[in-house]
C-alpha atoms as a PDB file:
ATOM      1  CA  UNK A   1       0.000   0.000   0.000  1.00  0.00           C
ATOM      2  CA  UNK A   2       1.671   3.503  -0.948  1.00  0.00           C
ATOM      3  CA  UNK A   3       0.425   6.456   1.098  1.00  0.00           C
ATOM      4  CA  UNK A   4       0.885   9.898   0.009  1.00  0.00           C
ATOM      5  CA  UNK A   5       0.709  13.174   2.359  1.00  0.00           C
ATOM      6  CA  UNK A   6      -2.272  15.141   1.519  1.00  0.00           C
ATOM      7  CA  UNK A   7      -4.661  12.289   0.635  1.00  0.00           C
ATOM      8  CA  UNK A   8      -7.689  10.248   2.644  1.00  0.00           C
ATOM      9  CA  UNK A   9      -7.543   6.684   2.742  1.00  0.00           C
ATOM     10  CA  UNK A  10     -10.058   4.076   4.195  1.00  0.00           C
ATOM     11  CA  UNK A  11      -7.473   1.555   6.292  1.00  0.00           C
ATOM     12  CA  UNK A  12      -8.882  -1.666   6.825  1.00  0.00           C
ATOM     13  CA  UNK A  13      -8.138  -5.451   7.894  1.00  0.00           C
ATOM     14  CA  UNK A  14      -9.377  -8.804   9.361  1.00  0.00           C
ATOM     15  CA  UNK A  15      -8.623 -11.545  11.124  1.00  0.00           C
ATOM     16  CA  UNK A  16      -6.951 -14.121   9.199  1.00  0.00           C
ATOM     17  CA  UNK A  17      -9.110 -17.073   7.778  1.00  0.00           C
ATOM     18  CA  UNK A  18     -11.881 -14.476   9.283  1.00  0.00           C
ATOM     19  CA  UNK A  19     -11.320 -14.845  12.928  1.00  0.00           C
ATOM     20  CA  UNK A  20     -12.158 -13.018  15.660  1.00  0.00           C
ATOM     21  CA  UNK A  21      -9.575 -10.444  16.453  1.00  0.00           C
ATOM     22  CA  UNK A  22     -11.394  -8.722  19.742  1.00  0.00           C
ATOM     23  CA  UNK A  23     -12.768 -11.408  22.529  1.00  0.00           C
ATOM     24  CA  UNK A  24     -13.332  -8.792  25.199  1.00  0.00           C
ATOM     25  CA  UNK A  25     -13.704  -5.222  25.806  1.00  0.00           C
ATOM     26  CA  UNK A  26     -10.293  -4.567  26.960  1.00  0.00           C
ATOM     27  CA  UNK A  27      -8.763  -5.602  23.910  1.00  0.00           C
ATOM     28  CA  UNK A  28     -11.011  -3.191  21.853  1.00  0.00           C
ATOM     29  CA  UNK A  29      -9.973  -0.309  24.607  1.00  0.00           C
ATOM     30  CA  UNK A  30      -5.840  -1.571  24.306  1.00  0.00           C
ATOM     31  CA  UNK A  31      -6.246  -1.699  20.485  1.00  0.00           C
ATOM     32  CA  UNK A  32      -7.901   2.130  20.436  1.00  0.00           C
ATOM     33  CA  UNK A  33      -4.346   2.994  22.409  1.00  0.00           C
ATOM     34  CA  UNK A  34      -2.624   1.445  19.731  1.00  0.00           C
ATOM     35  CA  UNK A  35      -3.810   3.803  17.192  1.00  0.00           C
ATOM     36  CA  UNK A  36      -3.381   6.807  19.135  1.00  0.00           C
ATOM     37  CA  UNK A  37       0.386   5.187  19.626  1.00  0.00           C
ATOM     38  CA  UNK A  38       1.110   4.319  15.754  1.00  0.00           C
ATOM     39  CA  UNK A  39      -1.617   6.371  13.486  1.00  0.00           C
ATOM     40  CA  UNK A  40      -2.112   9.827  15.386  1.00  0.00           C
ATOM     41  CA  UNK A  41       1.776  10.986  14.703  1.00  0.00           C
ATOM     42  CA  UNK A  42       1.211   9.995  11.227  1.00  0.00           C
ATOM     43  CA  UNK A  43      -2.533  11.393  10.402  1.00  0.00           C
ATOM     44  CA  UNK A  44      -5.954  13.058  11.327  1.00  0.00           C
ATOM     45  CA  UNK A  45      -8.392   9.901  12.194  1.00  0.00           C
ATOM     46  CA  UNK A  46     -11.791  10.693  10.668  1.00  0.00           C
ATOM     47  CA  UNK A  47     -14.122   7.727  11.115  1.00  0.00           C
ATOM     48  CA  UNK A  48     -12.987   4.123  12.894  1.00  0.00           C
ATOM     49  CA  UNK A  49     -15.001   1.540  13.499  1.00  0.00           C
ATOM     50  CA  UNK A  50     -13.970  -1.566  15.097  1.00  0.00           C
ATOM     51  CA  UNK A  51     -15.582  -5.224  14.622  1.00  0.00           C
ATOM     52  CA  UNK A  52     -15.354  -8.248  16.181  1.00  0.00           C
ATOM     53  CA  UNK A  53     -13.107  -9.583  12.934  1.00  0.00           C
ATOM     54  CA  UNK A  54     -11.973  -6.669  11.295  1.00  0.00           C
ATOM     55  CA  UNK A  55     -11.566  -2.801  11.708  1.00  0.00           C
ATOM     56  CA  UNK A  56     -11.661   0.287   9.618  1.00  0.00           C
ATOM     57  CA  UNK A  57      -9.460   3.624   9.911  1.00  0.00           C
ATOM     58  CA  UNK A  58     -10.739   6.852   7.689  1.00  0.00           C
ATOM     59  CA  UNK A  59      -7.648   8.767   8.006  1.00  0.00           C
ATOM     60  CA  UNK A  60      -6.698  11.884   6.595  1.00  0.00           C
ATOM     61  CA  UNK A  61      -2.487  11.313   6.325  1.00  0.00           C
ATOM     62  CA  UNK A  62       0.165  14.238   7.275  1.00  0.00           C
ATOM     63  CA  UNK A  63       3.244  12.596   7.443  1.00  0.00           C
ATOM     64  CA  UNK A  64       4.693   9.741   5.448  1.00  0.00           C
ATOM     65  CA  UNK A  65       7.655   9.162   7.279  1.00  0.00           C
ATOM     66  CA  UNK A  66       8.925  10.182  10.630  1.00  0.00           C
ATOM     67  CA  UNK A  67      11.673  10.510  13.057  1.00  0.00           C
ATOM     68  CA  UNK A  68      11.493   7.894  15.360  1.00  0.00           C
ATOM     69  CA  UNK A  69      13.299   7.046  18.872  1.00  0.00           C
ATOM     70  CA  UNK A  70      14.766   3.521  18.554  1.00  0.00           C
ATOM     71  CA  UNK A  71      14.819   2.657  22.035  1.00  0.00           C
ATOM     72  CA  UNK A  72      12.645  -0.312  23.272  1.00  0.00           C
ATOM     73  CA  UNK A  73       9.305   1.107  24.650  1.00  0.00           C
ATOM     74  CA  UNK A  74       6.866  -1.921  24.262  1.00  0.00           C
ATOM     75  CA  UNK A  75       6.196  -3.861  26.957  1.00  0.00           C
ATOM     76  CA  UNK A  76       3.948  -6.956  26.473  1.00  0.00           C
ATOM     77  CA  UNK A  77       0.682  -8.126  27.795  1.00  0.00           C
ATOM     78  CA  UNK A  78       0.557 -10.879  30.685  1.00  0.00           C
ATOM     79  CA  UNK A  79      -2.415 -13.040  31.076  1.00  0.00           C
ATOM     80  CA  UNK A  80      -3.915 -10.568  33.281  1.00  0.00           C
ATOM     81  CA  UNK A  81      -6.027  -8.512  30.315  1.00  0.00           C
ATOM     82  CA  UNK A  82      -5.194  -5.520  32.657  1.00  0.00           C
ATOM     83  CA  UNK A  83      -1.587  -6.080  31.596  1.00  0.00           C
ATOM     84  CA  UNK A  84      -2.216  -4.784  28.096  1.00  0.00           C
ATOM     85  CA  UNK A  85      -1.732  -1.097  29.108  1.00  0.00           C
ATOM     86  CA  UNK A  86      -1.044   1.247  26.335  1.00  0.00           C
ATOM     87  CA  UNK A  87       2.475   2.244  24.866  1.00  0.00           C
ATOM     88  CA  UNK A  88       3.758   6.249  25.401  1.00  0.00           C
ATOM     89  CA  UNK A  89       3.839   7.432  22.491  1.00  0.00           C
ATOM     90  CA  UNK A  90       7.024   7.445  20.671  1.00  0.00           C
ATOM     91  CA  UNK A  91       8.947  10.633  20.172  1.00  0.00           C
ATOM     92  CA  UNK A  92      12.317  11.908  19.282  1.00  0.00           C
ATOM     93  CA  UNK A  93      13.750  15.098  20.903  1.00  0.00           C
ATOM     94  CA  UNK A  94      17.356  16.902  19.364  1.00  0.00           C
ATOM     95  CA  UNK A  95      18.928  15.128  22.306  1.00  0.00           C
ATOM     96  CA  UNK A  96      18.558  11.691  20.617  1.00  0.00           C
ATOM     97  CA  UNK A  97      19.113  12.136  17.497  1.00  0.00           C
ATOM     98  CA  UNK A  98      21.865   9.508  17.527  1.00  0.00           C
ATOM     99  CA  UNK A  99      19.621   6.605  18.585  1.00  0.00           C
ATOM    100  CA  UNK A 100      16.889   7.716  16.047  1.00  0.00           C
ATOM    101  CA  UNK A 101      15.496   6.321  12.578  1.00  0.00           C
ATOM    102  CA  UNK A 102      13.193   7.075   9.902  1.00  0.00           C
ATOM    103  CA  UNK A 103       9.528   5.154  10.574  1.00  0.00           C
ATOM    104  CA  UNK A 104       6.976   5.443   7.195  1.00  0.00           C
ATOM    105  CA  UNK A 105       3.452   5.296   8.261  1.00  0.00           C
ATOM    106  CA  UNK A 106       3.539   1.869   6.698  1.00  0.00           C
ATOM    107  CA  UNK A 107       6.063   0.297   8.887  1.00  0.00           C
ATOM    108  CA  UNK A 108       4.446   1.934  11.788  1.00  0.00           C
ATOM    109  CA  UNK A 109       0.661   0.062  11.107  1.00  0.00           C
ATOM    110  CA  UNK A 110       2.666  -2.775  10.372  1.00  0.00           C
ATOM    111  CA  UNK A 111       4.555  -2.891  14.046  1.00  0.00           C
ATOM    112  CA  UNK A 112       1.057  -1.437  15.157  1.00  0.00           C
ATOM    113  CA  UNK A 113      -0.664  -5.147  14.141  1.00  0.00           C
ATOM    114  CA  UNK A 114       1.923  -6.719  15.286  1.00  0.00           C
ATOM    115  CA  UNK A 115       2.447  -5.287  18.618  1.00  0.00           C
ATOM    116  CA  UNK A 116      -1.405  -5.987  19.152  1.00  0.00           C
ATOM    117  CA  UNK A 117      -1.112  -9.969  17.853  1.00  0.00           C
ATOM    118  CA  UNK A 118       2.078 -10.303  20.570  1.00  0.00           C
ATOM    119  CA  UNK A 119       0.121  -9.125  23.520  1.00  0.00           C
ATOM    120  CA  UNK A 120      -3.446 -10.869  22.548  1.00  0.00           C
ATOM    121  CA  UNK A 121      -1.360 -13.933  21.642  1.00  0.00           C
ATOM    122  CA  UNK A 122       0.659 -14.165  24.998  1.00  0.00           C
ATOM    123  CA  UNK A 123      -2.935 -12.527  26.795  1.00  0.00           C
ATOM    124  CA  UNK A 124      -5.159 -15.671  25.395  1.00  0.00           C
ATOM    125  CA  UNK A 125      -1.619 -18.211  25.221  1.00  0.00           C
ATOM    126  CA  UNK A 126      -2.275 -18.744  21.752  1.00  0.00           C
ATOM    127  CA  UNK A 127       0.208 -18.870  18.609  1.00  0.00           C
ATOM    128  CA  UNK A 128      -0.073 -17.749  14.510  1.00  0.00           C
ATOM    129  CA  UNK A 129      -0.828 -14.716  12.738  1.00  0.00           C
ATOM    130  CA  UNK A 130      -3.766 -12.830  13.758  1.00  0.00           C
ATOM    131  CA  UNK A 131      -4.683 -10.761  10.644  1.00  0.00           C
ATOM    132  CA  UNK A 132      -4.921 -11.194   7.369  1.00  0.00           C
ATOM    133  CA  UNK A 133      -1.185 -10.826   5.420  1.00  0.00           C
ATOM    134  CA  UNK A 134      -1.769  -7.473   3.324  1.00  0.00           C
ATOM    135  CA  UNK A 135      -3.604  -4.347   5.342  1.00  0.00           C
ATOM    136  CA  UNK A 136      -5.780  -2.516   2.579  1.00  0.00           C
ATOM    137  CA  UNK A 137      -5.419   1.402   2.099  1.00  0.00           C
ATOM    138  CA  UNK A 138      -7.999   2.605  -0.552  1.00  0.00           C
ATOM    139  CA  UNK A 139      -7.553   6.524  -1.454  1.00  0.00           C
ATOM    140  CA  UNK A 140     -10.093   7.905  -0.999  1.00  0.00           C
ATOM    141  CA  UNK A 141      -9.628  11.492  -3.018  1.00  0.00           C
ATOM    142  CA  UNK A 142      -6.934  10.472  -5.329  1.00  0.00           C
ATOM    143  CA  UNK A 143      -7.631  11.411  -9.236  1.00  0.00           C
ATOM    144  CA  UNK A 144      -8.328   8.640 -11.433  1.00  0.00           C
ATOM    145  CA  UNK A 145      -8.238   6.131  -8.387  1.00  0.00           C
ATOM    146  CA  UNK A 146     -10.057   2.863  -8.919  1.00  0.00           C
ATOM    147  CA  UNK A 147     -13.699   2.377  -7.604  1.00  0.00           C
ATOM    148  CA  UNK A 148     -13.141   1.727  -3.888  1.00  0.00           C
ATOM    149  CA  UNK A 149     -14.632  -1.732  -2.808  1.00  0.00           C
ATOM    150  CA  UNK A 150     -17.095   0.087  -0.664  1.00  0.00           C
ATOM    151  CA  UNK A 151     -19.250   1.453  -3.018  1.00  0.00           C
ATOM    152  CA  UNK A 152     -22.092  -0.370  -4.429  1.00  0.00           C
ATOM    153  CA  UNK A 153     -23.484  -1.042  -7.881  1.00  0.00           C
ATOM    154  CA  UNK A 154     -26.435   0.947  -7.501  1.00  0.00           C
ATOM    155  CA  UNK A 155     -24.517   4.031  -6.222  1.00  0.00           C
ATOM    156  CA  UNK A 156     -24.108   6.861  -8.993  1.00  0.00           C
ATOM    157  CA  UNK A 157     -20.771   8.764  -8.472  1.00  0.00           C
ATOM    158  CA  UNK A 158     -20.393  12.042 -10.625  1.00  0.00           C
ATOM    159  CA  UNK A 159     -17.722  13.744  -8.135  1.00  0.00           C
ATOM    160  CA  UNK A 160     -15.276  11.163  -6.813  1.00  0.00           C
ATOM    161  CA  UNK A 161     -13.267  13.318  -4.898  1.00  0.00           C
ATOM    162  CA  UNK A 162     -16.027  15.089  -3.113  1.00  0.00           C
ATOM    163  CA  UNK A 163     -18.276  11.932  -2.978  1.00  0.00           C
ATOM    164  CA  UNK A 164     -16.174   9.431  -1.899  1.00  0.00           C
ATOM    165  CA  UNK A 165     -15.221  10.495   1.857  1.00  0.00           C
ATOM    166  CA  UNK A 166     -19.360  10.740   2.436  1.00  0.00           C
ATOM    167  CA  UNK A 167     -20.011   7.405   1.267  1.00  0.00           C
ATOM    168  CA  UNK A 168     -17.021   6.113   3.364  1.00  0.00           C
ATOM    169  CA  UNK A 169     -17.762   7.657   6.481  1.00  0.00           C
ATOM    170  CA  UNK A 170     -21.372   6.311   6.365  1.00  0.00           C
ATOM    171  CA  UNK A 171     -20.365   2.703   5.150  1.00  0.00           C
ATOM    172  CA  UNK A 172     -17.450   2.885   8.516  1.00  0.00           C
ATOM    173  CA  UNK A 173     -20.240   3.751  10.617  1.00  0.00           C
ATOM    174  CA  UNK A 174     -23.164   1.454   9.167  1.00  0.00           C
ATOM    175  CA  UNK A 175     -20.953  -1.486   9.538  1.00  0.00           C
ATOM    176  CA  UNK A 176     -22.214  -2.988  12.843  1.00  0.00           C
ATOM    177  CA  UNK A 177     -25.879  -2.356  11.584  1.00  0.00           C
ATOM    178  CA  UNK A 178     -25.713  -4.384   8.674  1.00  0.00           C
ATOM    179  CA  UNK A 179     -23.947  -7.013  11.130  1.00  0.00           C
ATOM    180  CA  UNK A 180     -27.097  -6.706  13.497  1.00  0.00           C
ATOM    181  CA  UNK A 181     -24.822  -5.903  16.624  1.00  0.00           C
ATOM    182  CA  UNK A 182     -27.077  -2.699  16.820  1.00  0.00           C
ATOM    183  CA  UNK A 183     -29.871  -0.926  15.390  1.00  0.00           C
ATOM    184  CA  UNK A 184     -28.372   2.089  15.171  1.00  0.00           C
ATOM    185  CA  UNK A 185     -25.267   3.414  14.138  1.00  0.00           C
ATOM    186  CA  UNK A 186     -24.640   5.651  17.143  1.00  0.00           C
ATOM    187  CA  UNK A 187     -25.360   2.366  19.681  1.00  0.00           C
ATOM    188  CA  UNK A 188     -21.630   1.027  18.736  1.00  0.00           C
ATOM    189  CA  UNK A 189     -19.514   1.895  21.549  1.00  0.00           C
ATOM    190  CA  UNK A 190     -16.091   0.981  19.643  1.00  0.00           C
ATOM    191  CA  UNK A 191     -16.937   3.039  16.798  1.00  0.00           C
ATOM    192  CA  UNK A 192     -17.141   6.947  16.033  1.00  0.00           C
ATOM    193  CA  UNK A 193     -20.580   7.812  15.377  1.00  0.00           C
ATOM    194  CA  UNK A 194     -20.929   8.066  18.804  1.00  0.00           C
ATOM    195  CA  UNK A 195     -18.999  11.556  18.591  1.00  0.00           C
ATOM    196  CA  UNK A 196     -20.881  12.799  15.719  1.00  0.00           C
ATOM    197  CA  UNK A 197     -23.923  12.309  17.012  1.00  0.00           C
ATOM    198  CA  UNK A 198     -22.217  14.103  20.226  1.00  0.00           C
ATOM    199  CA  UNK A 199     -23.447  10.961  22.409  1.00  0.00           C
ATOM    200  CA  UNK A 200     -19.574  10.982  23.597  1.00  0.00           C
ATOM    201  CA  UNK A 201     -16.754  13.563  23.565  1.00  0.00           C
ATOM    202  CA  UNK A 202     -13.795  11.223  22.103  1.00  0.00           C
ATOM    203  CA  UNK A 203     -10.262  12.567  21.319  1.00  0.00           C
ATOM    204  CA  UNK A 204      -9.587   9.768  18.789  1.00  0.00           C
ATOM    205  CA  UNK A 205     -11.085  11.618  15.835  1.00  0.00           C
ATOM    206  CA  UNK A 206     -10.390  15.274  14.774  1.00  0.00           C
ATOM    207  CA  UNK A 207     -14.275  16.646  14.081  1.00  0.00           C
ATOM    208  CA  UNK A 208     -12.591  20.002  12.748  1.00  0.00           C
ATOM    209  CA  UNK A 209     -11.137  18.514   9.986  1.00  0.00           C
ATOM    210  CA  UNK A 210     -13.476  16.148   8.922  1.00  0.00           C
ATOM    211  CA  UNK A 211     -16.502  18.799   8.112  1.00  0.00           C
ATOM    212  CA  UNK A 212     -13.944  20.235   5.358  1.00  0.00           C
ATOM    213  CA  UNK A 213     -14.745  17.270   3.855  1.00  0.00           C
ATOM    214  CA  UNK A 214     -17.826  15.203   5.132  1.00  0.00           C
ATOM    215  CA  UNK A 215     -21.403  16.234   6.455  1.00  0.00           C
ATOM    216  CA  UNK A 216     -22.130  15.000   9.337  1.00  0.00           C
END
């Protein structure tokens, strides 16, 4: 998946052979503290939604590639669930320049995945990959950019660009309808259409930024 600065992509990826990739609420809640860990220094989260086999990111990307503090920081998840305690975020000041590297948003949802499969695997004592080999980043507002796979047959698009992020941000957030976990959108605690419809004040999303560009 190439990301460019600039652009919104719909992030998305499941359990491997479909499985379950949440069993509790915790894990939702550590996996939230992932993103704010491995997406947020990267880009603007617009919509999320998280399933019980797969999850979806609308982000809105910044940065491609960052400076990044190479020092270990991860610590993994016991048995205990309340083991699996969020990372600080990582961070480079002038001071350590000398035990720094260059991260691309890539490699960062990549160690994001897999820093979430360690602690669930050791958390549950199970083995194997936990999601599916290749993550999925559609653009979202790119010219001339293939039909994403979330739009239907029966939808007419005339302005891509400008169509495109609406359509996304309601298919995110209709997700766990169409799975009958709820009945409405806004009843899905691990998603965001709880803070558009202002039924909780999250800090995952950035609301400012996503009106340029969806109504809501």
């Amino acid at each position: 998946m190439q990301l460019e600065k600039g652009h919104i992509y719909h992030i998305y990826n499941q359990g491997n052979n479909k499985q379950d990739i949440f069993f509790d609420r915790d894990n939702y809640i550590y996996f939230l503290n992932k993103i704010r860990t491995y997406i947020l220094p990267y880009a603007d989260v617009l919509t999320w939604c998280l399933m019980p086999n797969h999850f979806h990111l609308m982000v809105l990307v910044n940065e491609v590639e960052m400076l990044i503090d190479k020092r270990p920081s991860v610590s993994l998840a016991s048995n205990n669930s309340e083991a699996m305690t969020p990372n600080k975020r990582l961070g480079v000041s002038s001071r350590h320049t000398e035990s720094a590297k260059i991260r691309t948003f890539n490699s960062s949802i990549g160690i994001m995945l897999m820093a979430y499969t360690k602690a669930l695997n050791k958390q549950r004592n199970r083995t194997g990959k936990l999601f599916r080999e290749e993550t999925k980043a559609e653009c979202i507002d790119c010219i001339n950019q293939l039909t994403p796979s979330f739009i239907g047959t029966q939808i007419i698009i005339t302005n891509p660009q400008e169509q495109y992020p609406q359509i996304c941000f309601n298919y995110i957030h209709q997700n766990p309808v169409k799975a009958g976990l709820v009945n409405n959108a806004d009843e899905r605690e691990f998603s965001s259409a709880m803070e558009y419809t202002n039924k909780r004040n999250g800090t995952l999303i950035n609301k400012e930024i996503t009106q340029k560009y969806i109504d809501f």
